[in-house]
N, C-alpha and C. Protein backbone atom coordinates (compact mmCIF):
# COMPACT_ATOMS: atom_id res chain seq x y z
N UNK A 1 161.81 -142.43 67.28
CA UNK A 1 161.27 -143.49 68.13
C UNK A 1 160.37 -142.85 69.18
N UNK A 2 159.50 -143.61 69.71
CA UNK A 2 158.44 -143.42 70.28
C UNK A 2 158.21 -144.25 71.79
N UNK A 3 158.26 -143.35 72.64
CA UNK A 3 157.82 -144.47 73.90
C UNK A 3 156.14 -144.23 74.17
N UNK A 4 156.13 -145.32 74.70
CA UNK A 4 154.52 -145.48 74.80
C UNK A 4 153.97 -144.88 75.13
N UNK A 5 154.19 -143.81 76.15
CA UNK A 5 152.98 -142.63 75.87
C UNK A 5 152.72 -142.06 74.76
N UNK A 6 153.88 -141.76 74.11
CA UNK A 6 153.70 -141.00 73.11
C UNK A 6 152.87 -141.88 71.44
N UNK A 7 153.37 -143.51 71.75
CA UNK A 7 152.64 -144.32 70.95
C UNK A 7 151.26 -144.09 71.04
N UNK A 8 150.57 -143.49 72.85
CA UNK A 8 149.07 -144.27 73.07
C UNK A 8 148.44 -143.11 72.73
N UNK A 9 149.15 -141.69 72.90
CA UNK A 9 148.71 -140.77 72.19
C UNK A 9 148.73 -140.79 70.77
N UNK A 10 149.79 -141.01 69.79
CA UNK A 10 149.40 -140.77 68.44
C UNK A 10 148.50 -142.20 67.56
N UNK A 11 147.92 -143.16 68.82
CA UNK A 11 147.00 -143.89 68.18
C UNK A 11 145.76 -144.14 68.92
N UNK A 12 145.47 -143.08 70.10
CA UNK A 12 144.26 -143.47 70.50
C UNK A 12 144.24 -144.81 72.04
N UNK A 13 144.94 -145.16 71.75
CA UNK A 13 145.05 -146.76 72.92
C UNK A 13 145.24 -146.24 74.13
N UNK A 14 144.98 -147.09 75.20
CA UNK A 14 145.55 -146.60 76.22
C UNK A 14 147.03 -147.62 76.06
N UNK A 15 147.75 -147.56 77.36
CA UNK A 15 149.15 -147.83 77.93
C UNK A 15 148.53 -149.07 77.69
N UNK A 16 147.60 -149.63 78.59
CA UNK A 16 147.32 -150.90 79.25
C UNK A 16 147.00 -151.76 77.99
N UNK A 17 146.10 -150.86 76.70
CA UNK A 17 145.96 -152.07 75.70
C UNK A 17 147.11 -152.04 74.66
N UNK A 18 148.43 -151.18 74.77
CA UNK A 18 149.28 -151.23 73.72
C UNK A 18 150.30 -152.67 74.76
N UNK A 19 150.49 -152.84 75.86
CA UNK A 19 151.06 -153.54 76.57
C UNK A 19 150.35 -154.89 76.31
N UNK A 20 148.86 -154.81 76.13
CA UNK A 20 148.27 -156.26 76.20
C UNK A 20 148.57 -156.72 74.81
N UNK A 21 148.57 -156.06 73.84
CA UNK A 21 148.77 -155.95 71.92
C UNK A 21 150.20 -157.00 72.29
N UNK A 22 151.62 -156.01 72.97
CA UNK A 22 152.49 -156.72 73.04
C UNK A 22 152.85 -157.71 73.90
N UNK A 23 152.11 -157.89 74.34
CA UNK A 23 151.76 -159.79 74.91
C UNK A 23 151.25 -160.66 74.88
N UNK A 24 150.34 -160.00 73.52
CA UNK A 24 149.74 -161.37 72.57
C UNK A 24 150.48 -161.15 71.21
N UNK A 25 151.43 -160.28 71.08
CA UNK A 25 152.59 -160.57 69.84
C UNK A 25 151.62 -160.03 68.95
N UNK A 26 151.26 -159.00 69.12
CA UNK A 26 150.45 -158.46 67.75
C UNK A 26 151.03 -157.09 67.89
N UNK A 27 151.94 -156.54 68.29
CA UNK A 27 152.98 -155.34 67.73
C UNK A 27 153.69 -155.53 68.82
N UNK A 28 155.20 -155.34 68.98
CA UNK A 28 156.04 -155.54 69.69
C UNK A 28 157.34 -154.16 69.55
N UNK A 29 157.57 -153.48 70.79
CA UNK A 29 158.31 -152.66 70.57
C UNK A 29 159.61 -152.78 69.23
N UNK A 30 159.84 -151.87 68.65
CA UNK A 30 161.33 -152.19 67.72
C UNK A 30 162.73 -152.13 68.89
N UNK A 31 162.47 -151.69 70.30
CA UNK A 31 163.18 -151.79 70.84
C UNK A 31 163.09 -150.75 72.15
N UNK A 32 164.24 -150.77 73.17
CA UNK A 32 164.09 -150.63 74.08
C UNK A 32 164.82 -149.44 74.71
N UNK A 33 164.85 -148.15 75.60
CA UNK A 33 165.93 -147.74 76.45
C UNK A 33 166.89 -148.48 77.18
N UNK A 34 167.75 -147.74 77.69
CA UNK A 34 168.70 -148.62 78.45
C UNK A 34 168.09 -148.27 79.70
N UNK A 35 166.87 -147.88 80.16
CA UNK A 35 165.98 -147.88 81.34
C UNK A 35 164.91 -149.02 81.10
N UNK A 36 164.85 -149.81 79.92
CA UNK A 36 164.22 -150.68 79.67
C UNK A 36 162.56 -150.34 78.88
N UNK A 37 162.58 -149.09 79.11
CA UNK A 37 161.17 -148.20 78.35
C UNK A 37 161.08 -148.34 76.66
N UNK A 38 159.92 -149.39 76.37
CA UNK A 38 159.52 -149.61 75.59
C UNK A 38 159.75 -148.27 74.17
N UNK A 39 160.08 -148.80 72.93
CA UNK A 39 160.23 -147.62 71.72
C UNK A 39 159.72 -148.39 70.87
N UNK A 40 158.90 -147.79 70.10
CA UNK A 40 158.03 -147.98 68.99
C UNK A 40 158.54 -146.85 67.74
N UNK A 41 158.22 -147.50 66.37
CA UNK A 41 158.58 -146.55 65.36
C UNK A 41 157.62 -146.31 65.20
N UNK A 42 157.88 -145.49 63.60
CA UNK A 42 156.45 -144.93 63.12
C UNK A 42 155.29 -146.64 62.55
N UNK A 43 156.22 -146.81 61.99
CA UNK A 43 155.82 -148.82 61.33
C UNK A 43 155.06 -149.32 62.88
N UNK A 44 155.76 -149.42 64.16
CA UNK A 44 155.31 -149.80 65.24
C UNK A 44 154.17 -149.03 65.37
N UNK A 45 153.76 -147.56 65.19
CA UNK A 45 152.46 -147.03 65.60
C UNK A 45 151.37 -147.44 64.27
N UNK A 46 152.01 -147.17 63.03
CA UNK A 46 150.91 -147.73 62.24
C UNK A 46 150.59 -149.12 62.32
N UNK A 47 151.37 -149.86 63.10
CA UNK A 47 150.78 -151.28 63.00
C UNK A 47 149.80 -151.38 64.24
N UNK A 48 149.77 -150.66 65.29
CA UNK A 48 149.15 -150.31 66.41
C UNK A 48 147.35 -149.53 65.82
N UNK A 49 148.05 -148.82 64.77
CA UNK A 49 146.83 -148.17 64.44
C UNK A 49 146.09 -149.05 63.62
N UNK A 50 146.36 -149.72 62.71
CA UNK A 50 145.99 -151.00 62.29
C UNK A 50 145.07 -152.28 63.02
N UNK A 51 145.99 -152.50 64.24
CA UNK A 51 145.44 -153.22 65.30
C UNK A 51 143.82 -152.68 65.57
N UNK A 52 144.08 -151.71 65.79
CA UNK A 52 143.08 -150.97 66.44
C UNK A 52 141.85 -150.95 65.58
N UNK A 53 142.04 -150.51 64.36
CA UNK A 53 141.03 -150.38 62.96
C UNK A 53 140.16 -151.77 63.10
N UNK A 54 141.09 -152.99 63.19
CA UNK A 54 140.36 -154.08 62.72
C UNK A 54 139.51 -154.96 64.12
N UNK A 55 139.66 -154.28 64.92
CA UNK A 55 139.02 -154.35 66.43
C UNK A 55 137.61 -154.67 66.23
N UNK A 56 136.70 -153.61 65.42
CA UNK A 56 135.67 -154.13 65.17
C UNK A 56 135.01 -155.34 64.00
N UNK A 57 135.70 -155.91 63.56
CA UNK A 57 135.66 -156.76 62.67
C UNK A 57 135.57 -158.30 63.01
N UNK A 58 135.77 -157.66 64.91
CA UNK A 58 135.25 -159.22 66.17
C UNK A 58 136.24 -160.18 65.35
N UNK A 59 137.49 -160.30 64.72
CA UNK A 59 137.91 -161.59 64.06
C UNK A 59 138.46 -161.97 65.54
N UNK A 60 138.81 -163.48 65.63
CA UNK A 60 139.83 -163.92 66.35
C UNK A 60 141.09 -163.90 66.36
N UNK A 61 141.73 -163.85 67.17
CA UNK A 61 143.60 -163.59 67.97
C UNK A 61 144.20 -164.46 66.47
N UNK A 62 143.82 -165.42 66.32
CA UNK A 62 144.20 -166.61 65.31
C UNK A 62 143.97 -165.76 63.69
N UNK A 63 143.17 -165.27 63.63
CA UNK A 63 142.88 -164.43 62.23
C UNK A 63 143.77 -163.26 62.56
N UNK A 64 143.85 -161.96 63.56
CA UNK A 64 144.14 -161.14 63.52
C UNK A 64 145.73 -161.20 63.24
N UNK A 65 145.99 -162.76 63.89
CA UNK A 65 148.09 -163.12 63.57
C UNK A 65 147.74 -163.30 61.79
N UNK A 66 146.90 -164.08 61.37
CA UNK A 66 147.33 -164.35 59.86
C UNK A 66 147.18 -163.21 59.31
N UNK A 67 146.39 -162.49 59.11
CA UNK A 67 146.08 -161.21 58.57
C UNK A 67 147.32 -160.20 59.03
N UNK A 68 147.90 -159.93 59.92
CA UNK A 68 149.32 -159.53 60.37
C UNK A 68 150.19 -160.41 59.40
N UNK A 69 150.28 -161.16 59.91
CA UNK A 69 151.39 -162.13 59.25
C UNK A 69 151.57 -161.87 57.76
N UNK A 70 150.44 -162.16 56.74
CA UNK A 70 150.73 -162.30 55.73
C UNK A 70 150.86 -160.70 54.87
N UNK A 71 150.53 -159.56 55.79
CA UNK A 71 150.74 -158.59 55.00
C UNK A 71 152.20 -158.38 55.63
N UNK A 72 152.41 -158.65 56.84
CA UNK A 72 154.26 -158.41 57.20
C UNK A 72 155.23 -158.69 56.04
N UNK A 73 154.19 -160.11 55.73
CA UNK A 73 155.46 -161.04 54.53
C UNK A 73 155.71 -160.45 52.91
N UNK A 74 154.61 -160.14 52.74
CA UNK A 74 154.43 -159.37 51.59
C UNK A 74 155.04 -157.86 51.78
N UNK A 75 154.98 -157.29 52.33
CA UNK A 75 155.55 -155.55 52.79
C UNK A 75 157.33 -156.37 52.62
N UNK A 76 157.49 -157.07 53.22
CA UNK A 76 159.17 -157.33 53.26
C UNK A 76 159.87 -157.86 51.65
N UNK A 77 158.19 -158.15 51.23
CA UNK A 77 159.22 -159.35 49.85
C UNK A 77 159.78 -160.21 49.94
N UNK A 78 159.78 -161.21 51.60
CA UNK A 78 160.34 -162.45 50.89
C UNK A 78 159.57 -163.33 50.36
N UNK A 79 158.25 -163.70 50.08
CA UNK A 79 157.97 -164.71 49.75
C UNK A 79 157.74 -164.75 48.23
N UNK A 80 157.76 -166.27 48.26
CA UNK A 80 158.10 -166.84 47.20
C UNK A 80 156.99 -166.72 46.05
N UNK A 81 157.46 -166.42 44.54
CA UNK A 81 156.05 -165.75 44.00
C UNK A 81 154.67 -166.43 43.95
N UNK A 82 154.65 -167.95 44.18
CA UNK A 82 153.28 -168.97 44.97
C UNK A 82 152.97 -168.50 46.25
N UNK A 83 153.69 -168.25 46.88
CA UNK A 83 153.23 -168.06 48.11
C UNK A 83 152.82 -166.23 48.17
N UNK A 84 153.26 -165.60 47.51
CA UNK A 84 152.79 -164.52 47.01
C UNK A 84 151.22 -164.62 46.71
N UNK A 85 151.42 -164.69 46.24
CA UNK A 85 149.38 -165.10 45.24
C UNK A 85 148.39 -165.67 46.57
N UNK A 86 149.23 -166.82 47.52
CA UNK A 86 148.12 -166.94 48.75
C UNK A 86 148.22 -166.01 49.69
N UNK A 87 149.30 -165.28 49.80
CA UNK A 87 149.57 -164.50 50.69
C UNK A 87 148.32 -163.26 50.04
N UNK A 88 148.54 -162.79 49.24
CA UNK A 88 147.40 -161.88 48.90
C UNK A 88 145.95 -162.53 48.77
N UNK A 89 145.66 -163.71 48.62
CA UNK A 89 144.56 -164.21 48.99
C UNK A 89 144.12 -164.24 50.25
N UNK A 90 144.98 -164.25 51.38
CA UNK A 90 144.65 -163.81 52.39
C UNK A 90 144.24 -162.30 52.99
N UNK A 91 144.61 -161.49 52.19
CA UNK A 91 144.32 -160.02 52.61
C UNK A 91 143.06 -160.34 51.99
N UNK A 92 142.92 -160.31 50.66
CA UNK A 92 141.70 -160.27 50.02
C UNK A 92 140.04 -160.53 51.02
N UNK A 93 140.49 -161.91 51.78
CA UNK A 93 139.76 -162.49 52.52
C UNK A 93 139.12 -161.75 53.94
N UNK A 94 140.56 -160.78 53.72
CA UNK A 94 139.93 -159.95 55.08
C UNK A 94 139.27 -158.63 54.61
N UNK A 95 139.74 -158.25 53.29
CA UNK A 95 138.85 -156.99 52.62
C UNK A 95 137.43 -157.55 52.59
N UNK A 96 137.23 -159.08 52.17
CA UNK A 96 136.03 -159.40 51.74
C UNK A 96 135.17 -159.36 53.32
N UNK A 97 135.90 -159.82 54.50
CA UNK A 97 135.18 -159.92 55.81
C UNK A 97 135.22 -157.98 56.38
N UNK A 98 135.96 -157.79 56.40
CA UNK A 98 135.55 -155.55 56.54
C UNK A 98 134.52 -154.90 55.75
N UNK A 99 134.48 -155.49 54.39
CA UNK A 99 133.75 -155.37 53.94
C UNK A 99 131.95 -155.67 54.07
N UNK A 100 132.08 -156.95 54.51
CA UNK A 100 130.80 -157.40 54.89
C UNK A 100 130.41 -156.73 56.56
N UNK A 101 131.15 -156.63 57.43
CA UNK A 101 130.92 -156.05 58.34
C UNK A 101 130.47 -154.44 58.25
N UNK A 102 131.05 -154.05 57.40
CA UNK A 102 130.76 -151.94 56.99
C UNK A 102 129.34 -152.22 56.22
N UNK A 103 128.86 -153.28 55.75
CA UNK A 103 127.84 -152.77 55.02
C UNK A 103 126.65 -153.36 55.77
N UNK A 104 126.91 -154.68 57.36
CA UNK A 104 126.34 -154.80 58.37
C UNK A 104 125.98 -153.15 59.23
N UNK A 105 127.25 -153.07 59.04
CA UNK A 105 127.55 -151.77 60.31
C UNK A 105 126.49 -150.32 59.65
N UNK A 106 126.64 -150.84 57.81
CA UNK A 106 125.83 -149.31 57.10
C UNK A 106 124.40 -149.04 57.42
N UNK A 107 123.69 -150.68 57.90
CA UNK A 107 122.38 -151.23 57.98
C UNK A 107 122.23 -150.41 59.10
N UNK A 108 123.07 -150.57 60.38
CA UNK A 108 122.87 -150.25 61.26
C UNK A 108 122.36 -148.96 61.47
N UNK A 109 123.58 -148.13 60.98
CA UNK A 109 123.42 -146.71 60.74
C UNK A 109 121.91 -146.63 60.17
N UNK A 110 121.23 -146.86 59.20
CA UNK A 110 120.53 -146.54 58.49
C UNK A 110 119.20 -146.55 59.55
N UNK A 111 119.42 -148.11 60.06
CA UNK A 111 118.34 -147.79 61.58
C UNK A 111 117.85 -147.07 62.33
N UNK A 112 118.67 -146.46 63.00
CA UNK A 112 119.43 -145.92 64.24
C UNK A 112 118.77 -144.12 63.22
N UNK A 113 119.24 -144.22 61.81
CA UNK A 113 118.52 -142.57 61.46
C UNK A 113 117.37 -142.68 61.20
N UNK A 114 116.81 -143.27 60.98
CA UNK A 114 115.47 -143.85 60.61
C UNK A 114 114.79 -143.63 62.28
N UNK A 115 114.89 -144.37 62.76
CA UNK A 115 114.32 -144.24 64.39
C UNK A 115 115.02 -142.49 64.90
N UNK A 116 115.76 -142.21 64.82
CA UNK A 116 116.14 -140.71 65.36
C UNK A 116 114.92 -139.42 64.47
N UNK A 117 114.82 -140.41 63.36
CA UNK A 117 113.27 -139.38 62.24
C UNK A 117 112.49 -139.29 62.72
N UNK A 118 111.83 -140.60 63.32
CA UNK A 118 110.94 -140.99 63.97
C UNK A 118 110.23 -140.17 64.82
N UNK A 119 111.35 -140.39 65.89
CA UNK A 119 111.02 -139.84 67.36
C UNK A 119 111.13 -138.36 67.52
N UNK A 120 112.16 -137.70 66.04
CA UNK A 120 111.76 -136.07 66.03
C UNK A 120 110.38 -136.24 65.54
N UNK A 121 109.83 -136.74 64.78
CA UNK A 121 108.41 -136.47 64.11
C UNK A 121 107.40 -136.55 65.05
N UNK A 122 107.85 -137.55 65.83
CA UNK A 122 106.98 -137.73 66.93
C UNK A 122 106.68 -136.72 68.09
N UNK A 123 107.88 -136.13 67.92
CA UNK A 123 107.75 -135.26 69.73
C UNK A 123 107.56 -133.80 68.65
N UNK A 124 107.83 -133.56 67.50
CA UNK A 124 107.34 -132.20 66.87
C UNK A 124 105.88 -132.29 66.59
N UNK A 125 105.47 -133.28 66.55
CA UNK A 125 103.52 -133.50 66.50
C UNK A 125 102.82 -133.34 67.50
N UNK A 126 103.50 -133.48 68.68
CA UNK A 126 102.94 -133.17 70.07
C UNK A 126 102.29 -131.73 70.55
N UNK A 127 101.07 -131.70 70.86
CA UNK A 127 100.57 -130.36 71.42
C UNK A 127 101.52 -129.74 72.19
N UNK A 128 101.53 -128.73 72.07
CA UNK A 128 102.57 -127.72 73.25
C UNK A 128 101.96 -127.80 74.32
N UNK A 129 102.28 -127.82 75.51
CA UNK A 129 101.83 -127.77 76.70
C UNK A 129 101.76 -126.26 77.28
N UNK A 130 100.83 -125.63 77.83
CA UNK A 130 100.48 -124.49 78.15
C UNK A 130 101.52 -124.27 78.93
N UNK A 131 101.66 -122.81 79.51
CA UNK A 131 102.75 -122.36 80.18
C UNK A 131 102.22 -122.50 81.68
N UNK A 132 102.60 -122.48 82.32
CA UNK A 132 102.15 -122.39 84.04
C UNK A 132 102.57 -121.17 84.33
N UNK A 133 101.07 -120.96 85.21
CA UNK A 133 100.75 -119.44 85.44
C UNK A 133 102.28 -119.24 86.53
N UNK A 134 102.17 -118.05 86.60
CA UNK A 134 103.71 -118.10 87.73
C UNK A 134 102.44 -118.02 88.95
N UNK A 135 103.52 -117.83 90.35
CA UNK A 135 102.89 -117.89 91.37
C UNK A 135 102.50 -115.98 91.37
N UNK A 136 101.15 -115.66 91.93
CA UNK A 136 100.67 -114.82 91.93
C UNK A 136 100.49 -113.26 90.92
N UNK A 137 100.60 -113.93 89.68
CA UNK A 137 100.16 -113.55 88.56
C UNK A 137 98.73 -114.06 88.82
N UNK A 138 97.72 -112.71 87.84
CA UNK A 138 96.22 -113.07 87.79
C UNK A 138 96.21 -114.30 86.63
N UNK A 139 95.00 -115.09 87.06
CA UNK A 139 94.32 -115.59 85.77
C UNK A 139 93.55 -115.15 84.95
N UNK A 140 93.51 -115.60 83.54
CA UNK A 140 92.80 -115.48 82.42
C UNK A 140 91.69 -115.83 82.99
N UNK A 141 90.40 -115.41 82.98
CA UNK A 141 88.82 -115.78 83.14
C UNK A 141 88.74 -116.21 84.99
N UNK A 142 89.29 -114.99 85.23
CA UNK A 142 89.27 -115.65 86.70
C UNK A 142 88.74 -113.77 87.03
């Protein structure tokens, strides 16, 4: 078991956003000290690390519970083998939305090197600028 420092270290978070995670019920300690100090398992940090992954994917609090939710239900096995089949239709839905975002996000990248080409090509085409004479060194043609 894991108390939250040691959670915010092995996932990157700070204190303040593993505390806000568990007060919007999107990972919740497995339990507590008898000082009341929050313990997390390993399941508690990978679901933290999880949290964290799908951060950029901008979904809403409302998506990020179903997408929790329905892989919780499935990892445990109780549901029923219909509700199985939507339950994985729901992951699917979020592979299909990560998906569309990484290949937004690939565009990006592709930009961003494209313009970094650019602006080396640009500033390696540039005349060199002469050196400045030092102070009281002679001049050339003087």
């Amino acid at each position: 078991m894991y108390q939250i420092g040691d959670a915010a270290q092995r996932t990157g978070l700070s204190l303040r956003t593993i505390r806000y995670y568990e007060e919007l019920r999107l990972v919740v300690p497995s339990g507590r000290t008898s000082g009341g100090f929050r313990l997390y398992t390993e399941d508690d940090v990978e679901r933290l690390m999880l949290v964290r992954a799908m951060k950029p994917l901008h979904l809403s609090l409302a998506s990020t519970r179903e997408m929790l939710a329905a892989r919780d239900r499935l990892a445990r096995g109780v549901a029923a083998p219909g509700e199985m089949e939507a339950l994985v239709a729901v992951l699917r839905r979020y592979v299909t939305t990560a998906s569309s975002e990484l290949a937004r996000l690939e565009v990006r990248v592709e930009n961003a090197k494209e313009t970094v080409a650019h602006l080396r090509h640009e500033i390696e085409e540039q005349p060199r600028q002469p050196r400045r004479a030092r102070a009281g060194a002679p001049q050339r043609g003087t």
